[in-house]
C-alpha atoms as a PDB file:
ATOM      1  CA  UNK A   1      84.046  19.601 -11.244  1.00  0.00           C
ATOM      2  CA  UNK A   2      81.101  19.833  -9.529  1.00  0.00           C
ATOM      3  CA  UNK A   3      80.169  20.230  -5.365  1.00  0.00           C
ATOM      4  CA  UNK A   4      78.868  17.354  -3.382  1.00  0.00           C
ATOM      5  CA  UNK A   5      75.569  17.598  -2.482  1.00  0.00           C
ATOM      6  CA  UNK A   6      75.001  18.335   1.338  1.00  0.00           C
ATOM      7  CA  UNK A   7      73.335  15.758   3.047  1.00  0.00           C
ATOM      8  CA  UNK A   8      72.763  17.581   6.615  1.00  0.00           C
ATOM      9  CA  UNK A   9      68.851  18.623   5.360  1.00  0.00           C
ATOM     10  CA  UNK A  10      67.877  15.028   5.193  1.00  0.00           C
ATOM     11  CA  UNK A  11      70.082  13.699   8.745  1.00  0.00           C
ATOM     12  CA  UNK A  12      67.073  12.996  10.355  1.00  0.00           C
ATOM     13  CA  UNK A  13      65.201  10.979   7.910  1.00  0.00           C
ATOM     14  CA  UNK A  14      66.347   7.284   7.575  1.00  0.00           C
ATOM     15  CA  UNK A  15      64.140   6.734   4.240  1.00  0.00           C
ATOM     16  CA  UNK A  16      65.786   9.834   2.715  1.00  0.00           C
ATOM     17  CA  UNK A  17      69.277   9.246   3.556  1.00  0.00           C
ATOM     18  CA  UNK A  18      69.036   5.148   2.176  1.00  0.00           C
ATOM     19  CA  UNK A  19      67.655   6.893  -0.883  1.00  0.00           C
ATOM     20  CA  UNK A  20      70.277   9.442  -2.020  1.00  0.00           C
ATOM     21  CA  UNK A  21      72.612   6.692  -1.441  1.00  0.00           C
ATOM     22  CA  UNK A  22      71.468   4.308  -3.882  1.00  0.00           C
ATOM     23  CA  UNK A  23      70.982   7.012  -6.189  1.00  0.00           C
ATOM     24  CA  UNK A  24      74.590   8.945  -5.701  1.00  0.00           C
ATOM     25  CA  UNK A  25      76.378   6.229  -4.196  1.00  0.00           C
ATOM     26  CA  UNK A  26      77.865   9.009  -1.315  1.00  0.00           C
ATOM     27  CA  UNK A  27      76.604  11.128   1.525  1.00  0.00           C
ATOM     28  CA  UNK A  28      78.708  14.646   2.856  1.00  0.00           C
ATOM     29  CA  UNK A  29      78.098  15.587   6.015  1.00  0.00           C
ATOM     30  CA  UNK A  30      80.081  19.133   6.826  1.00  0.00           C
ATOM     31  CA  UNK A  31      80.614  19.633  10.161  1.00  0.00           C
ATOM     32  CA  UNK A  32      79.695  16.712  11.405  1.00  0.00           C
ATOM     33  CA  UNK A  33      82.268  16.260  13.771  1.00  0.00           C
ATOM     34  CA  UNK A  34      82.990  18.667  16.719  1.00  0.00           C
ATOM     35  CA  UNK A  35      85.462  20.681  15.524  1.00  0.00           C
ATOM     36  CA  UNK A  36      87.318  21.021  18.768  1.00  0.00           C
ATOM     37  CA  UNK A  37      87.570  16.795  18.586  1.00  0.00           C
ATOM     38  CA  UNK A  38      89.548  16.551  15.953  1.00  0.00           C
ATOM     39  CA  UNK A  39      91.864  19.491  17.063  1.00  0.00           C
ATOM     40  CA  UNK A  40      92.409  17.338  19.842  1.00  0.00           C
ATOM     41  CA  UNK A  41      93.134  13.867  17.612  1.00  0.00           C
ATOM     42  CA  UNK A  42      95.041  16.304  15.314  1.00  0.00           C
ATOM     43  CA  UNK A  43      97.234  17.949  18.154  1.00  0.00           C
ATOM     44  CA  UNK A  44      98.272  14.193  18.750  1.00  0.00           C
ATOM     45  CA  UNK A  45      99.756  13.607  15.410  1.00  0.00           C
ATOM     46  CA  UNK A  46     101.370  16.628  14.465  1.00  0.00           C
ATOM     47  CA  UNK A  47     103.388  15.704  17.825  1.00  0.00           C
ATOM     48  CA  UNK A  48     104.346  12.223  15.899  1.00  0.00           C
ATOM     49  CA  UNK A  49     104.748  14.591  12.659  1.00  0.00           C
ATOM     50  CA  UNK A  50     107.075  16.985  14.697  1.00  0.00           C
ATOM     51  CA  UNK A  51     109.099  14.370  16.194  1.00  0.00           C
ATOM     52  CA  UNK A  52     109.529  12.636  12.686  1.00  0.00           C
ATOM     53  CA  UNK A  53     111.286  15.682  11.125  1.00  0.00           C
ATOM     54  CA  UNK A  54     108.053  15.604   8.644  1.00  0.00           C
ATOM     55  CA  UNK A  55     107.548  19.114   9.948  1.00  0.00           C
ATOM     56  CA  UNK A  56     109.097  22.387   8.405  1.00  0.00           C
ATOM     57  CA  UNK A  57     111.460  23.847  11.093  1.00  0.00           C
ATOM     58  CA  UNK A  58     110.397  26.768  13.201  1.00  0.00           C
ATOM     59  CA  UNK A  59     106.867  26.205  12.217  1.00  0.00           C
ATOM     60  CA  UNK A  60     104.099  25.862  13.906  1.00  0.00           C
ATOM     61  CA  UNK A  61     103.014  21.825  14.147  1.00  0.00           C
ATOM     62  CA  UNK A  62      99.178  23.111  13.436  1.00  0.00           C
ATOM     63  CA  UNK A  63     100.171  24.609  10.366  1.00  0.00           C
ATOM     64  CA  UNK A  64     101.386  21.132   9.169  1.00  0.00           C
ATOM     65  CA  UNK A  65     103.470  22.321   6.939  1.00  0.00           C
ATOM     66  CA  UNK A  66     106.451  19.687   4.745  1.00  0.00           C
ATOM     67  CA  UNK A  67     109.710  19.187   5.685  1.00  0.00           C
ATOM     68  CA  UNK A  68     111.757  18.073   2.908  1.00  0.00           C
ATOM     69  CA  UNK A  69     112.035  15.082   4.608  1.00  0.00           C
ATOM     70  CA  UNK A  70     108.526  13.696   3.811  1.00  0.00           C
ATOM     71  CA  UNK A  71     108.289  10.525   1.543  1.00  0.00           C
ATOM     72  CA  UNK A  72     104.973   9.283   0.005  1.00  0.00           C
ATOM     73  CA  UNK A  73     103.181   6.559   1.800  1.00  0.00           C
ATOM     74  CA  UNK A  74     105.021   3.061   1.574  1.00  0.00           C
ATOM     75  CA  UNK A  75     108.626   4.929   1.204  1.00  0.00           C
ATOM     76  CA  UNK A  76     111.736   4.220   2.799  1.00  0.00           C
ATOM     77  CA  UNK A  77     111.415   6.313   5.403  1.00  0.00           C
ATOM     78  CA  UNK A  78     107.850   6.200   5.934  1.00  0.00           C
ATOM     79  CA  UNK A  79     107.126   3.773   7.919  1.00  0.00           C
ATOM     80  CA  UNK A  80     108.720   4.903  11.057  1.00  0.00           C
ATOM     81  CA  UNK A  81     106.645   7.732  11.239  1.00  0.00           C
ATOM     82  CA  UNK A  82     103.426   5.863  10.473  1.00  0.00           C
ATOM     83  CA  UNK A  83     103.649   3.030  12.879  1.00  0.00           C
ATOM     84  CA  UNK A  84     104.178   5.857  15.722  1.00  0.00           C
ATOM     85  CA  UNK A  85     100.795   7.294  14.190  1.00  0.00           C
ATOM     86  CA  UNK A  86      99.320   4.367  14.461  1.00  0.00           C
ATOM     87  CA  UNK A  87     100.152   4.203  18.147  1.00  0.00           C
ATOM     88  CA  UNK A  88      98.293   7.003  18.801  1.00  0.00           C
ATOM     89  CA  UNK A  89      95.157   6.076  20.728  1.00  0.00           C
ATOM     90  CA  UNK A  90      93.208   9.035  19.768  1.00  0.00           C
ATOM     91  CA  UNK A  91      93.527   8.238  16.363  1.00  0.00           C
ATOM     92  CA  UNK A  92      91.978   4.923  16.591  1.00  0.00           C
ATOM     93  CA  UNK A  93      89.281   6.074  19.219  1.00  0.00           C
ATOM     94  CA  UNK A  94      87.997   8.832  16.296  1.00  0.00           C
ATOM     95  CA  UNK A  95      86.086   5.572  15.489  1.00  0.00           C
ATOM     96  CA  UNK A  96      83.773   4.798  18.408  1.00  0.00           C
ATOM     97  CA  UNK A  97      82.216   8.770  17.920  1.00  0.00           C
ATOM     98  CA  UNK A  98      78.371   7.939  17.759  1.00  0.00           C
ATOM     99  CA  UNK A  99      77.830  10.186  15.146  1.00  0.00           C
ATOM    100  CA  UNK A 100      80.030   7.751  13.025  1.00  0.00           C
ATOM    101  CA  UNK A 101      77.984   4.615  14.346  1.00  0.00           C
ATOM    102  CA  UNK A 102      74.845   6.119  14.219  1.00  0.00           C
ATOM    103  CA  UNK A 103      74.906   7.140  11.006  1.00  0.00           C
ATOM    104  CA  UNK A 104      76.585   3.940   9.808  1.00  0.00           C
ATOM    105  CA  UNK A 105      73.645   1.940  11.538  1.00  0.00           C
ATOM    106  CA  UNK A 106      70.798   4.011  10.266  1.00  0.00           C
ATOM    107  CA  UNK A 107      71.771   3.631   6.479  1.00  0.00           C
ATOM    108  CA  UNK A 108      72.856  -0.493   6.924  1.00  0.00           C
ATOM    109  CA  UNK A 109      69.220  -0.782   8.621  1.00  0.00           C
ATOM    110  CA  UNK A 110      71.017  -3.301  11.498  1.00  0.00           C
ATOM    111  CA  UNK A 111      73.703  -4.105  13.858  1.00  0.00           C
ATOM    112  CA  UNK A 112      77.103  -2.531  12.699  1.00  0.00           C
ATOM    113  CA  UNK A 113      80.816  -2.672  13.817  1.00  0.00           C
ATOM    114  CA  UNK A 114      83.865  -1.120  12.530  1.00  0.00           C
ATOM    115  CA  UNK A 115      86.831  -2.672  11.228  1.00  0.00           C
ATOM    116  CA  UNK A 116      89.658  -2.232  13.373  1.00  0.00           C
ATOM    117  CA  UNK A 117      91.923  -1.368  10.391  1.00  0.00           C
ATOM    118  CA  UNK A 118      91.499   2.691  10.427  1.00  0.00           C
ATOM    119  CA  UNK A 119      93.334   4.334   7.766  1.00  0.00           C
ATOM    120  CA  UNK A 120      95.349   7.495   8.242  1.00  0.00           C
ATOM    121  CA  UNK A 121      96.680   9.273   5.556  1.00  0.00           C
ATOM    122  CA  UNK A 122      99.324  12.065   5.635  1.00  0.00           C
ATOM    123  CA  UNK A 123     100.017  13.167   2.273  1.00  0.00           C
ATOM    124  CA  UNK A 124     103.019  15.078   0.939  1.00  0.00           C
ATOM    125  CA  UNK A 125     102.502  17.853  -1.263  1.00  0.00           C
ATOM    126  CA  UNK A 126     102.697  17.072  -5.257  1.00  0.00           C
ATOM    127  CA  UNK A 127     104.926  16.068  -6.808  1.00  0.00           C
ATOM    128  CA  UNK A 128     106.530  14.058  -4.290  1.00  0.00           C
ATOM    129  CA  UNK A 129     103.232  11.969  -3.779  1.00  0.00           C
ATOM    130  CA  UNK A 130     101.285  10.417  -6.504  1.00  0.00           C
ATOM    131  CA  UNK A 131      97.377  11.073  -5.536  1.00  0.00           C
ATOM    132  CA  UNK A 132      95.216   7.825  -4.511  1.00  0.00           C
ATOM    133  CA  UNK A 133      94.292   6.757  -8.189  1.00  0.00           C
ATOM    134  CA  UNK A 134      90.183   6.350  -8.819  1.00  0.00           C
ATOM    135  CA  UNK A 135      89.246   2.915  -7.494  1.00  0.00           C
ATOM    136  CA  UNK A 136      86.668   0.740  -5.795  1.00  0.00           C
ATOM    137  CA  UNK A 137      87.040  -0.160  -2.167  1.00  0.00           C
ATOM    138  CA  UNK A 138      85.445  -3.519  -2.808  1.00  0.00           C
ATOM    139  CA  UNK A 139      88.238  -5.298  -4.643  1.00  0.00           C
ATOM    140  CA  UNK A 140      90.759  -4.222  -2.094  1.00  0.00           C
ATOM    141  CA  UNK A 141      88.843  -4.621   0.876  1.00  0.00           C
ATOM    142  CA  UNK A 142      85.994  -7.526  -0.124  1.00  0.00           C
ATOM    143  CA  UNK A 143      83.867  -8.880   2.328  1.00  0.00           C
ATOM    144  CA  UNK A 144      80.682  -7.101   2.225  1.00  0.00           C
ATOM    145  CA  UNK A 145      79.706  -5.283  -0.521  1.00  0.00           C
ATOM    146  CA  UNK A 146      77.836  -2.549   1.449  1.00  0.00           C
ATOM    147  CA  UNK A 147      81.152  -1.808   3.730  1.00  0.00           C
ATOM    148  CA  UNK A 148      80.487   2.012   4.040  1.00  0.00           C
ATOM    149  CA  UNK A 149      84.369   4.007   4.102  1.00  0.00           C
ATOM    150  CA  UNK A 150      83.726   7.196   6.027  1.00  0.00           C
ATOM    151  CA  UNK A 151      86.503   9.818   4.998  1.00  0.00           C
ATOM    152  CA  UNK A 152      87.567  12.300   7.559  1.00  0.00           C
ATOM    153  CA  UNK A 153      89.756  15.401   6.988  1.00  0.00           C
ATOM    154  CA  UNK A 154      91.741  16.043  10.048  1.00  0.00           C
ATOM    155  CA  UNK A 155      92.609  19.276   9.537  1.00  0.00           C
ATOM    156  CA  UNK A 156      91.144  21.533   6.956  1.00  0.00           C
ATOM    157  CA  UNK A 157      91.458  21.050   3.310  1.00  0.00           C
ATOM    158  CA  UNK A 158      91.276  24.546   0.701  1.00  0.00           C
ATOM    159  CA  UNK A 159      91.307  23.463  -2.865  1.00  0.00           C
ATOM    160  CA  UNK A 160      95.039  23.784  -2.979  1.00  0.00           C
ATOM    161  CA  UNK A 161      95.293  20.803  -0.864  1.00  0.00           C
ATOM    162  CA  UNK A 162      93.377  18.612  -2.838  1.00  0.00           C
ATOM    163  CA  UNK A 163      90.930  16.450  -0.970  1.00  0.00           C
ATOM    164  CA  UNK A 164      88.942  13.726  -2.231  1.00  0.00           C
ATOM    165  CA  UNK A 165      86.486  13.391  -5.087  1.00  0.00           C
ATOM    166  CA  UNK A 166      83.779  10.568  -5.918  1.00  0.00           C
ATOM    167  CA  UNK A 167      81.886   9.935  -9.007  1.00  0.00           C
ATOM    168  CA  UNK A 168      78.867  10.229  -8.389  1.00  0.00           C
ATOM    169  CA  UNK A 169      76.278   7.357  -9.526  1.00  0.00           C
ATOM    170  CA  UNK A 170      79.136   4.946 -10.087  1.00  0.00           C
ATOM    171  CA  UNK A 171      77.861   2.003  -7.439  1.00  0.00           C
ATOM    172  CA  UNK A 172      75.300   1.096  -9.979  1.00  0.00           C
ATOM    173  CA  UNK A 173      77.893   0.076 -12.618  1.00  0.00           C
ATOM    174  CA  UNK A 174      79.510  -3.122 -10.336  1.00  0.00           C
ATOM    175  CA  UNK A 175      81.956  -4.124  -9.937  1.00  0.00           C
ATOM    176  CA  UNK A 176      84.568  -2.834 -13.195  1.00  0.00           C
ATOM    177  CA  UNK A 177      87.492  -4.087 -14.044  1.00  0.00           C
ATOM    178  CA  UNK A 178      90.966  -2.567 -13.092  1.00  0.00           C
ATOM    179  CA  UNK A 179      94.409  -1.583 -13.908  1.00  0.00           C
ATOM    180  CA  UNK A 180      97.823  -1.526 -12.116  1.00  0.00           C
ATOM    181  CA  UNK A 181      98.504   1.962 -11.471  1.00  0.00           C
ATOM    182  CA  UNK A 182     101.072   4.263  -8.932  1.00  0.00           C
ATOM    183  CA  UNK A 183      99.621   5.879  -5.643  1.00  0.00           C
ATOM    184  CA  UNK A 184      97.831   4.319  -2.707  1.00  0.00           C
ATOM    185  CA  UNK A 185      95.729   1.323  -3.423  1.00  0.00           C
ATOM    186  CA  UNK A 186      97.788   0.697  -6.693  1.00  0.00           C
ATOM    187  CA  UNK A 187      94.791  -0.156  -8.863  1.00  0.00           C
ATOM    188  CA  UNK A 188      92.572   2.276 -10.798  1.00  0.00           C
ATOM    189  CA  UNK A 189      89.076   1.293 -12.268  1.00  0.00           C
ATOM    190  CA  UNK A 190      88.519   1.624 -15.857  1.00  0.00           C
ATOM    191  CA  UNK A 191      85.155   3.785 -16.288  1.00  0.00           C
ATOM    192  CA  UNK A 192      86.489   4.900 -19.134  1.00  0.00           C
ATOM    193  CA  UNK A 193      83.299   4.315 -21.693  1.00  0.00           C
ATOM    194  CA  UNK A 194      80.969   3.821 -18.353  1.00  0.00           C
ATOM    195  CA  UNK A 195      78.648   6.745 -19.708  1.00  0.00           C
ATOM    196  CA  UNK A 196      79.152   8.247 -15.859  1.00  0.00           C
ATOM    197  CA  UNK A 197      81.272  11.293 -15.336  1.00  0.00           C
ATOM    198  CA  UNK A 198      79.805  13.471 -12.798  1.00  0.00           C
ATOM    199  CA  UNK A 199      82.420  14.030 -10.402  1.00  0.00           C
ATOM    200  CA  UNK A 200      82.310  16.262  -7.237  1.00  0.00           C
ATOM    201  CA  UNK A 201      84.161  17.308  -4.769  1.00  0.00           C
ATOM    202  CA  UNK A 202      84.003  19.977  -2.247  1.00  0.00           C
ATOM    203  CA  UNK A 203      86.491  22.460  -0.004  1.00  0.00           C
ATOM    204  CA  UNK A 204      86.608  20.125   3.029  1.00  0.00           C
ATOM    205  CA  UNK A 205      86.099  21.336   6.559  1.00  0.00           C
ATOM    206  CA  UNK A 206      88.244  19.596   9.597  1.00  0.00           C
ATOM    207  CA  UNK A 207      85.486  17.181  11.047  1.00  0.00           C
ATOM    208  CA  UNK A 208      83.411  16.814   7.742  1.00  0.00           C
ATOM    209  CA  UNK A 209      82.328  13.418   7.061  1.00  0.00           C
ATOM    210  CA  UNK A 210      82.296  11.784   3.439  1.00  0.00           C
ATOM    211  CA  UNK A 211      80.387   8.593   3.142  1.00  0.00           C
ATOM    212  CA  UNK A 212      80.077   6.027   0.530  1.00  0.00           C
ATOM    213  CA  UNK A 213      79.887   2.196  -0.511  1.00  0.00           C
ATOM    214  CA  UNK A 214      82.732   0.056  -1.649  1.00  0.00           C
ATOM    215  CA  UNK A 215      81.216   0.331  -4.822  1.00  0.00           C
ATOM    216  CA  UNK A 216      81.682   3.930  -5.524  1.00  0.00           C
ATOM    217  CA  UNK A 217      84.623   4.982  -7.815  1.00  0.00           C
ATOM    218  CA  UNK A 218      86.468   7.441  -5.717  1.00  0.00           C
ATOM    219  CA  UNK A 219      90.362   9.315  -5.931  1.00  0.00           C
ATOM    220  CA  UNK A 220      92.220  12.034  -4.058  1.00  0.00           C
ATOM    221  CA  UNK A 221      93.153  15.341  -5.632  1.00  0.00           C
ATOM    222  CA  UNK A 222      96.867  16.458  -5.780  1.00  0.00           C
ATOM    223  CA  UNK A 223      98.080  18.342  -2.733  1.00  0.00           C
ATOM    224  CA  UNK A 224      99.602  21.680  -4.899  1.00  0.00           C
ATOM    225  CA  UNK A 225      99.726  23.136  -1.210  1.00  0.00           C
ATOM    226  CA  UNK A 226     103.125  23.192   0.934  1.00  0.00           C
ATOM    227  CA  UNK A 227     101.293  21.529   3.690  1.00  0.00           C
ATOM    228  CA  UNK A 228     100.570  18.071   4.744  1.00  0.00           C
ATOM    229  CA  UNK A 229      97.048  16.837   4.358  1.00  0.00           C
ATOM    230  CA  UNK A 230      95.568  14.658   7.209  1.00  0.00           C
ATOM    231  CA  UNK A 231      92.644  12.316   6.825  1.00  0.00           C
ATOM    232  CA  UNK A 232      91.220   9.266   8.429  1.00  0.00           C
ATOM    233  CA  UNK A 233      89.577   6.479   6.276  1.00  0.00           C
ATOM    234  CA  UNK A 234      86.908   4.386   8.760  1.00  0.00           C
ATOM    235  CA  UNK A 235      84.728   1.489   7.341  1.00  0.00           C
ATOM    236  CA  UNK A 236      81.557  -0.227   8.941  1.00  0.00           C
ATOM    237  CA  UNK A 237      79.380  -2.738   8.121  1.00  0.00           C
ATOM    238  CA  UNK A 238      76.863  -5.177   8.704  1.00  0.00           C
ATOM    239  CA  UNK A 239      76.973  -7.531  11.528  1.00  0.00           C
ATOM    240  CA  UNK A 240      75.619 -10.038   9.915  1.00  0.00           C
ATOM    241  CA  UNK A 241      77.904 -10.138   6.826  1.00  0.00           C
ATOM    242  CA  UNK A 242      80.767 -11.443   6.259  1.00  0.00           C
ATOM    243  CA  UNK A 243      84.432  -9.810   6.828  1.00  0.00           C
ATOM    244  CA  UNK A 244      87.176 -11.011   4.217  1.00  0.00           C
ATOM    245  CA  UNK A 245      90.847 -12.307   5.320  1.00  0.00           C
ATOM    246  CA  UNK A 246      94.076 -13.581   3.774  1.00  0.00           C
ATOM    247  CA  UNK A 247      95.694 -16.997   4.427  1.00  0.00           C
ATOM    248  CA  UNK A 248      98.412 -16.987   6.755  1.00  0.00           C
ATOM    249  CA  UNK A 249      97.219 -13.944   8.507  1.00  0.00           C
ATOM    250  CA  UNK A 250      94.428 -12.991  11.276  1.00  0.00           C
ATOM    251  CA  UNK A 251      91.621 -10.791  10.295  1.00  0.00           C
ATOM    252  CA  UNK A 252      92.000  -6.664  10.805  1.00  0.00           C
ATOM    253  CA  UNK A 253      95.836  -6.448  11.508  1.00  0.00           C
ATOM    254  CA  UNK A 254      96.864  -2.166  11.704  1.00  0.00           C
ATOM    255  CA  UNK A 255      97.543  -0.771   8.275  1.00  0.00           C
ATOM    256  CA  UNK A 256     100.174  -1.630   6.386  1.00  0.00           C
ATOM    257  CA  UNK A 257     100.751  -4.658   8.754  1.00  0.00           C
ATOM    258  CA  UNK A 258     103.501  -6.411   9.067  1.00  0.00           C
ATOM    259  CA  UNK A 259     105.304  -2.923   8.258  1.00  0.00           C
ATOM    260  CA  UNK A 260     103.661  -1.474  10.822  1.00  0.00           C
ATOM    261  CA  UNK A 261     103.872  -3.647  14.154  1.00  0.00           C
ATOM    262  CA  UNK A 262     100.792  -5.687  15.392  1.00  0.00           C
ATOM    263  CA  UNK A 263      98.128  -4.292  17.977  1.00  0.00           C
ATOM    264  CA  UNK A 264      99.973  -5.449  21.052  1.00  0.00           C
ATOM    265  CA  UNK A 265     102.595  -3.469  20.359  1.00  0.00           C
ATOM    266  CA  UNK A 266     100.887  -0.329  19.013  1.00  0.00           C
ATOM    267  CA  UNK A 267      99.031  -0.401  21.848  1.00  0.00           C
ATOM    268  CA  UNK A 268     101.790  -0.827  25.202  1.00  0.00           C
ATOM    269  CA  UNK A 269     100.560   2.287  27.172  1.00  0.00           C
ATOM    270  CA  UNK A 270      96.801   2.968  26.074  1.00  0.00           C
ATOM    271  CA  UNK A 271      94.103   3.174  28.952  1.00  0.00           C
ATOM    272  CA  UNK A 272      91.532   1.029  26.539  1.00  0.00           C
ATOM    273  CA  UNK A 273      91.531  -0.948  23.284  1.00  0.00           C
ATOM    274  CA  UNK A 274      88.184  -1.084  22.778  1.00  0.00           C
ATOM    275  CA  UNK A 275      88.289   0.773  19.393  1.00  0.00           C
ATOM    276  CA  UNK A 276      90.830  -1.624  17.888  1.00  0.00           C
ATOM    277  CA  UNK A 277      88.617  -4.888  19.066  1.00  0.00           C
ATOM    278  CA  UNK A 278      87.141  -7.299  17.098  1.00  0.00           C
ATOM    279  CA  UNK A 279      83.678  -8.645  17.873  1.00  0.00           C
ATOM    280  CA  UNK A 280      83.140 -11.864  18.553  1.00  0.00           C
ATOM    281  CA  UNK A 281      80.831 -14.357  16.231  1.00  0.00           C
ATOM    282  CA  UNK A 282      81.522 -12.645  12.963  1.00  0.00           C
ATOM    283  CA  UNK A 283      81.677 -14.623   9.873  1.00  0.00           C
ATOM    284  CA  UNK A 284      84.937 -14.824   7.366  1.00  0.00           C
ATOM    285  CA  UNK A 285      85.719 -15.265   3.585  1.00  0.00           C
ATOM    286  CA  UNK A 286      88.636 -15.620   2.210  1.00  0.00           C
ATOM    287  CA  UNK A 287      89.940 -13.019  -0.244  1.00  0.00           C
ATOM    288  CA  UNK A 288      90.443 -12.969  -3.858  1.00  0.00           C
ATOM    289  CA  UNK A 289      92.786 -12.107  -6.315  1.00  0.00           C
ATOM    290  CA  UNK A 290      92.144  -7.916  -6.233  1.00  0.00           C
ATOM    291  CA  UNK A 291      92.983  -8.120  -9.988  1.00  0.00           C
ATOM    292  CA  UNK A 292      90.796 -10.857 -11.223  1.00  0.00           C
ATOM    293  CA  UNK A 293      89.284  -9.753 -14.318  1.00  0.00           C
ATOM    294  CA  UNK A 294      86.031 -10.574 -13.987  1.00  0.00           C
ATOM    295  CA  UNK A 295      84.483 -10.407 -10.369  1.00  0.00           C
ATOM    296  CA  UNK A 296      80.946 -11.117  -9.925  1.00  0.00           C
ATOM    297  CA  UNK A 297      78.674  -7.602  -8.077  1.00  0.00           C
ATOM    298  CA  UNK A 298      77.209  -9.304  -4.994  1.00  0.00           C
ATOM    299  CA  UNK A 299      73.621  -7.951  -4.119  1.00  0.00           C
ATOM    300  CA  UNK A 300      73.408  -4.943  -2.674  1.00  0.00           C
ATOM    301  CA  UNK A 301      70.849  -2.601  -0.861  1.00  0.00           C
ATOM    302  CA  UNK A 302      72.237   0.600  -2.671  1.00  0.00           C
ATOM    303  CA  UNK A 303      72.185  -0.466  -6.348  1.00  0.00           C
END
């Protein structure tokens, strides 16, 4: 397994940056985060983990270490815990740092917004979890095909803890086909054959920033630690392009909607819902079947 490639010696140069992302399909950014911000967002869950029981007793919440109570995501149990998560303004307001919109504009070359649906994932330790299988985003989120997910470790993450890995160079296959499969997302992409096998990975930092398009195959590690791993998943894109949505339901809705309630109620109490907003005059398409087998690759500015 190889280490990502830091992308903090070319932050400054737009050209650069557009460049190493058609030709990797990811950017890492270490650091790029104040540290002492995501203590902060941090703090504020490991409260909601604490007062879920998904804490060991008599430890410290920092240390985030499992209870035996902790379920992998979608369980019985879990969705308690994840709706109060998802009440936590902090969480949600992670997305409107500028360093995250900035960077997001400079590489889509225009006028970006985020999608309202941010992604937290607490992660048991295996084998109670199954890891997030290797996928594309674009099948399960669709839309635009140069959405950019930014993934954001919330707490530090040693190799024992797993952490995600991308393969690098995988954008320029398309879109591939895919397979049921257990763990978040339930689909894995077949690159089996592909020719591309350079995977990397790296011993995450708390505030780090991993970038890539929807196009890039990408899985988590297994967490062989006794601790809980916390990231956030945040996706922009392009003004200008079009958002998907499913009949019967409005566009955005918190993750893992209807199990988790709908904004007004995951928001009663907050001083501002401006990170949870959607923007006005944005275009729609309606979504696909995520397991069609043949989906066309829409144009994109990184392939």
């Amino acid at each position: 397994m190889k280490q990502l490639i830091d992308s903090s010696a070319i932050a400054h140069d737009d050209g650069a940056l557009r460049a190493r992302m058609s030709e990797d399909g990811y950017l890492y950014f270490p650091g790029l985060l104040p540290r002492e911000h995501v203590t902060g967002v941090r703090a504020d869950i490991a409260a909601v983990l604490r007062d879920s029981r998904w804490l060991a007793p008599d430890s410290e919440p920092d240390e985030l270490r499992a209870s035996d109570r902790v379920v992998e995501e979608g369980g019985s149990t879990f969705f308690g815990m994840y709706s109060a998560v998802q009440a936590t303004q902090s969480f949600h307001e992670l997305s409107e740092r500028a360093e995250l919109r900035d960077l997001a504009q400079r590489l889509l070359g225009e006028e970006v917004f985020c999608h309202p649906m941010h992604i937290a994932r607490v992660t048991a330790p295996t084998p109670r979890a199954t890891p997030t299988p290797a996928h594309q985003d674009y099948r399960l989120i669709q839309g635009a095909v140069d959405t950019l997910t930014m993934w954001i470790p919330l707490a530090d993450c040693p190799a024992d803890a797993g952490g995600l890995e991308v393969l690098s160079g995988s954008h320029r296959l398309g879109v591939l086909g895919v397979s049921r499969a257990e763990g978040p997302g339930g689909v894995s992409a077949q690159v089996a054959g592909s020719g591309v096998n350079d995977w990397r990975t790296a011993h995450f930092g708390q505030g780090d920033v991993l970038v890539f398009t929807s196009l890039t195959v990408h899985g988590a590690r297994p967490n062989l630690s006794d601790r809980l791993r916390l990231s956030a998943d945040i996706r922009w894109q392009a003004r200008s392009e079009p958002a998907a949505f499913i009949d019967g339901y409005e566009p955005f809705r918190p993750h893992f909607h209807p199990d988790v309630p709908d904004w007004p109620t995951l928001s009663r109490g907050w001083t501002s819902t401006t990170s949870v907003e959607i923007p006005e005059g944005l275009t729609y398409v309606r979504k696909f079947d995520s397991m069609s087998e043949h989906v066309p690759t829409p144009p994109s500015r990184f392939r």
